[in-house]
Protein backbone atom coordinates (compact mmCIF):
# COMPACT_ATOMS: atom_id res chain seq x y z
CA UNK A 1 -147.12 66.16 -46.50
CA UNK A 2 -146.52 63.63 -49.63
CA UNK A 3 -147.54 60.61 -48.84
CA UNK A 4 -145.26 57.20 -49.55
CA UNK A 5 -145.92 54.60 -52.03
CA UNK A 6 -147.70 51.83 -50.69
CA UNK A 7 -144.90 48.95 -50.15
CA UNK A 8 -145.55 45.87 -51.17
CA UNK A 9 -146.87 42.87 -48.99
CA UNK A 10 -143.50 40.85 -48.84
CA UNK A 11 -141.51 44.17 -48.47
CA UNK A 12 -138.76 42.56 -50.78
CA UNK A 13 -138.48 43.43 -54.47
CA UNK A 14 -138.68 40.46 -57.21
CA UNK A 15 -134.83 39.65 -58.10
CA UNK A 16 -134.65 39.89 -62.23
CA UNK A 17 -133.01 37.13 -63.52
CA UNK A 18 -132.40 37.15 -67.38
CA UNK A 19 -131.33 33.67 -67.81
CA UNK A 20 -134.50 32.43 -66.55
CA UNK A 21 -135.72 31.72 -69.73
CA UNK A 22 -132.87 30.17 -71.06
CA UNK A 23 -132.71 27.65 -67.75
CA UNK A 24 -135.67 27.00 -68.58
CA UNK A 25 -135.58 25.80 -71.90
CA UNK A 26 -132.69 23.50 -71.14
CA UNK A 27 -134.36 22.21 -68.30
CA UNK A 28 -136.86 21.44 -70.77
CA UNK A 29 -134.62 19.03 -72.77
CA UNK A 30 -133.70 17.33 -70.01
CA UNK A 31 -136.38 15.80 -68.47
CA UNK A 32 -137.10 15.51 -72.12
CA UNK A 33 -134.21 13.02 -72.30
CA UNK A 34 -135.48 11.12 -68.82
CA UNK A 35 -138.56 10.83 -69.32
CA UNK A 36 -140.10 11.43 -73.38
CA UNK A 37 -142.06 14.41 -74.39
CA UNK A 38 -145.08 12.32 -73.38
CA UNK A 39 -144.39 12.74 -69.74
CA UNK A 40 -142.71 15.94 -69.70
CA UNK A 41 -144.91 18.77 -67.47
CA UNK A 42 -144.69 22.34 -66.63
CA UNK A 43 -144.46 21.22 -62.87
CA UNK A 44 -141.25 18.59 -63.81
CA UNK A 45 -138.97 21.15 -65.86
CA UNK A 46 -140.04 24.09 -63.10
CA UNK A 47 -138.49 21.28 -60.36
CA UNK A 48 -135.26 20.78 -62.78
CA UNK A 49 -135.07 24.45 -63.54
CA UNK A 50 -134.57 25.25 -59.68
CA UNK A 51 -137.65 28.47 -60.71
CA UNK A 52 -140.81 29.01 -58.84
CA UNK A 53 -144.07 27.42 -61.55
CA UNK A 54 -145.65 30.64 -61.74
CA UNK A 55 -142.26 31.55 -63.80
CA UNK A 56 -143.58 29.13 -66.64
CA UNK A 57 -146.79 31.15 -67.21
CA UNK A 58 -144.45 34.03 -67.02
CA UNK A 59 -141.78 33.25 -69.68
CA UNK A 60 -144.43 30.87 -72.04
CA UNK A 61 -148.23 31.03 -73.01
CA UNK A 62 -147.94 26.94 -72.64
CA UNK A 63 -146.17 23.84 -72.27
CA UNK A 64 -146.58 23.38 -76.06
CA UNK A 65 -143.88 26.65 -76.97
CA UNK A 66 -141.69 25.34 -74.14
CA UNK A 67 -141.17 22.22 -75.76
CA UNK A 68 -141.08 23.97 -79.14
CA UNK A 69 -138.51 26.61 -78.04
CA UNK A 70 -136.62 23.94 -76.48
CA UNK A 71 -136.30 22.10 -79.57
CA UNK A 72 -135.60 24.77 -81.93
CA UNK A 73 -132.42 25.61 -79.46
CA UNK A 74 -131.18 22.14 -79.67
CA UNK A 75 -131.42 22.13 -83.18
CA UNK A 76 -130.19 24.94 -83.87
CA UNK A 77 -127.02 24.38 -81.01
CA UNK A 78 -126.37 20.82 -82.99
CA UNK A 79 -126.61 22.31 -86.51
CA UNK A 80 -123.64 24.71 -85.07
CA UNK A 81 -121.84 22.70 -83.64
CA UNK A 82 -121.64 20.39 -86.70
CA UNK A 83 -120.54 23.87 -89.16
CA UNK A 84 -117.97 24.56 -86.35
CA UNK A 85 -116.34 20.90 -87.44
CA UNK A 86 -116.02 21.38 -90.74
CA UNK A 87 -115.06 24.84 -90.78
CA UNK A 88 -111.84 23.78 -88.25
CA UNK A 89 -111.26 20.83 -90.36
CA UNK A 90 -110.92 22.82 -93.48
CA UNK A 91 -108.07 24.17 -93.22
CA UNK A 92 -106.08 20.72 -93.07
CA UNK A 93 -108.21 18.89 -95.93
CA UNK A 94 -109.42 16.19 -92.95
CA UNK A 95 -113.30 16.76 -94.07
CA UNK A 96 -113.86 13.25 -93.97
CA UNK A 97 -113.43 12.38 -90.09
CA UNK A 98 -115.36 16.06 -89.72
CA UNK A 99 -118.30 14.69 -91.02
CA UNK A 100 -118.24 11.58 -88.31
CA UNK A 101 -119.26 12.10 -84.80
CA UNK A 102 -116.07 12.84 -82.87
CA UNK A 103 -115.07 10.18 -80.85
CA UNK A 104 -113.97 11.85 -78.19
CA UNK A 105 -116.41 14.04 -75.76
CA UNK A 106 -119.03 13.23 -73.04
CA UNK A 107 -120.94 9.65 -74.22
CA UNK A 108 -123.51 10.60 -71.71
CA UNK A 109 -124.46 13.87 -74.04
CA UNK A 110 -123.74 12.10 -76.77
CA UNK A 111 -126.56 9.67 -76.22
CA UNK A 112 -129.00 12.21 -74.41
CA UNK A 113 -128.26 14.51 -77.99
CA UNK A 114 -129.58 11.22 -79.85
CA UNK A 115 -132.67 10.75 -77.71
CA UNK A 116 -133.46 14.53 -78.77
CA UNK A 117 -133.02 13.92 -81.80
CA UNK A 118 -135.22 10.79 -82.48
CA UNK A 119 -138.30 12.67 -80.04
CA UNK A 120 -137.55 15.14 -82.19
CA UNK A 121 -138.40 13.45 -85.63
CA UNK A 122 -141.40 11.52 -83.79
CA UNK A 123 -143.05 14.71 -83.20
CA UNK A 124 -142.10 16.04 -87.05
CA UNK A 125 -144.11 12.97 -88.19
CA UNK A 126 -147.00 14.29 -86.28
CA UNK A 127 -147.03 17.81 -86.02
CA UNK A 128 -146.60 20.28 -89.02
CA UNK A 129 -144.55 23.14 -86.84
CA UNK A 130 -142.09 20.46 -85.93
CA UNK A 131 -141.77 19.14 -89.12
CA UNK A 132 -140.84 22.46 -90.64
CA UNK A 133 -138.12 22.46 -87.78
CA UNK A 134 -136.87 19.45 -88.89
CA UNK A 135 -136.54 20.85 -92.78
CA UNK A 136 -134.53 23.57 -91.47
CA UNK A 137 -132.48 21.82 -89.29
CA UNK A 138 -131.26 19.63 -92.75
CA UNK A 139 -131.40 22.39 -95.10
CA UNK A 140 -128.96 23.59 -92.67
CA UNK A 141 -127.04 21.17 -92.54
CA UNK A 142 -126.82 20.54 -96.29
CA UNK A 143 -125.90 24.11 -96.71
CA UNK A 144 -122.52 23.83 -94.64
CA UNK A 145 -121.82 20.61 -96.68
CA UNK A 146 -122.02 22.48 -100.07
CA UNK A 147 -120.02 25.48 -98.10
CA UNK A 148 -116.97 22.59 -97.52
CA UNK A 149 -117.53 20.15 -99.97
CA UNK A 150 -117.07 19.88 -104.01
CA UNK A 151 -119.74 17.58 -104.87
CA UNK A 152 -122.88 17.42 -105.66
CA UNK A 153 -124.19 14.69 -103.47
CA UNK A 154 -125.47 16.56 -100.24
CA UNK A 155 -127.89 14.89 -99.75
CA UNK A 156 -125.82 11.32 -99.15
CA UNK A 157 -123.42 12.66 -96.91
CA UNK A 158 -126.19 14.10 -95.00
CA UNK A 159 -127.91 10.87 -94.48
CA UNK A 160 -124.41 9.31 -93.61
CA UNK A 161 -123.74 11.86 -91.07
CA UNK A 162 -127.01 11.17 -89.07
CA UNK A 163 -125.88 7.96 -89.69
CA UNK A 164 -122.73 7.68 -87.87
CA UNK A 165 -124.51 9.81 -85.75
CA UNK A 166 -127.10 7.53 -84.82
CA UNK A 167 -124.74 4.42 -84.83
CA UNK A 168 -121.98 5.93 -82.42
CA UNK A 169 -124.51 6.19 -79.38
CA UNK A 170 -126.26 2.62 -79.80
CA UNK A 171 -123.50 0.44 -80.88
CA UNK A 172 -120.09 2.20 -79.50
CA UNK A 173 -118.52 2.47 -82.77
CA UNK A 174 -118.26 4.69 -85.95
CA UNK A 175 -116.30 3.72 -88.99
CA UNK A 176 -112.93 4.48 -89.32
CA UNK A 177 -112.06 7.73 -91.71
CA UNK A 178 -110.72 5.40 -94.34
CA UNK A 179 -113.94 3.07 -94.51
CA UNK A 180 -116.16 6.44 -94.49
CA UNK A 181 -113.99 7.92 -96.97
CA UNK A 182 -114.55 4.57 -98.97
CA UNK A 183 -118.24 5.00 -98.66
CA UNK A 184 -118.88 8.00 -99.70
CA UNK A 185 -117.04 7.04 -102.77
CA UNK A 186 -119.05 4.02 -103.16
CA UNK A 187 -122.47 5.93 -103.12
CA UNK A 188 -121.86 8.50 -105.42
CA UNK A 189 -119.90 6.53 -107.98
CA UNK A 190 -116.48 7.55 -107.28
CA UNK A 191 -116.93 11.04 -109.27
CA UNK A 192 -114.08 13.33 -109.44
CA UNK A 193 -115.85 15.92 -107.21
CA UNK A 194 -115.15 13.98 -103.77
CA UNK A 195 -111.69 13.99 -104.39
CA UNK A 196 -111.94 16.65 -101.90
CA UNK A 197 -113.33 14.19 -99.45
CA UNK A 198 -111.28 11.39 -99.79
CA UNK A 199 -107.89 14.02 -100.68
CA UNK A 200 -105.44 13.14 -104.05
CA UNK A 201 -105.62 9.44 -105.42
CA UNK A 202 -102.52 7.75 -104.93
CA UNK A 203 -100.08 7.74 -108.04
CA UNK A 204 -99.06 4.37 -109.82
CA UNK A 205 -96.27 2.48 -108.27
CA UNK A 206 -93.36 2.81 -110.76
CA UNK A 207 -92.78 -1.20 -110.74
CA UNK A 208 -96.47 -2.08 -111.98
């Protein structure tokens, strides 16, 4: 007579659940946001993630690539989310106000995407691996301004976007299209290659 396979103790079969990870590592970047890497545990993002703690040892070696792999999604979700604004503003010419945080959208995520952002660079000061993140993240970036942009001044308009980044979540406000438009013009001399920023100059008034 064959005998049956031994059942297990609970009798119930362990439910798969693919987006564990992934609930995981956004979990991650929220109690990120409340409370700092500093104080972030494997115990606090198992609690936000709704998972049992065992699943942390399951899905990561350590805290350490949690917080790593959470990271490298933000970064990677914000550096997309910046090439998906310029590539729809294309189309019409408007680079300039693609290039400014948009002012509409959820302030709440607006200012927990900052918070990321500046835990982020304190741990790129620190840490090598984060560092190289960080390099990535701008090379990035810079690489969707030369993909939209004539010029040869990436590296301002970088800077001014995590600017006006930066600037929208801690004081309310971002400069208007025209006044950005006027800075960018400003910093890089006025050359002829930003005429695709700031679109065609006016032509003389026939009185003057």
């Amino acid at each position: 007579m064959t005998k049956k396979p031994p059942q297990a103790k609970t009798g119930r079969m362990r439910r798969f659940d693919p987006q564990r990870r992934d609930r995981i590592i956004e979990a991650a970047l929220e109690v990120i946001v409340d409370l700092g890497v500093g104080r972030t545990t494997h115990r606090l993002i198992a609690e936000r993630a709704g998972v049992p703690l065992g699943s942390m040892t399951y899905h990561f070696n350590n805290l350490e690539e949690v917080i790593w792999s959470a990271f490298e999604k933000f970064a990677a979700r914000m550096q997309q989310s910046f090439e998906d604004r310029l590539r729809r503003a294309a189309p019409t010419g408007d680079l300039v106000r693609a290039i400014a945080p948009p002012v509409e959208g959820d302030r709440s995520q607006q200012q927990a995407d900052a918070l990321l952002v500046l835990e982020l660079y304190v741990l790129a000061i620190r840490h090598p691996v984060y560092r190289r993140l960080v390099e990535q993240w701008m090379a990035s970036t810079r690489a969707s301004i030369e993909r939209h942009f004539s010029t040869q001044h990436t590296e301002v308009i970088d800077a001014l976007v995590e600017g006006f980044f930066i600037h929208r979540v801690f004081s309310g406000s971002v400069p208007s299209p025209d006044a950005i438009a006027h800075a960018l013009q400003m910093l890089t001399k006025g050359t002829d290659p930003l005429r695709s920023i700031s679109g065609p100059r006016a032509k003389p008034s026939s009185s003057s």
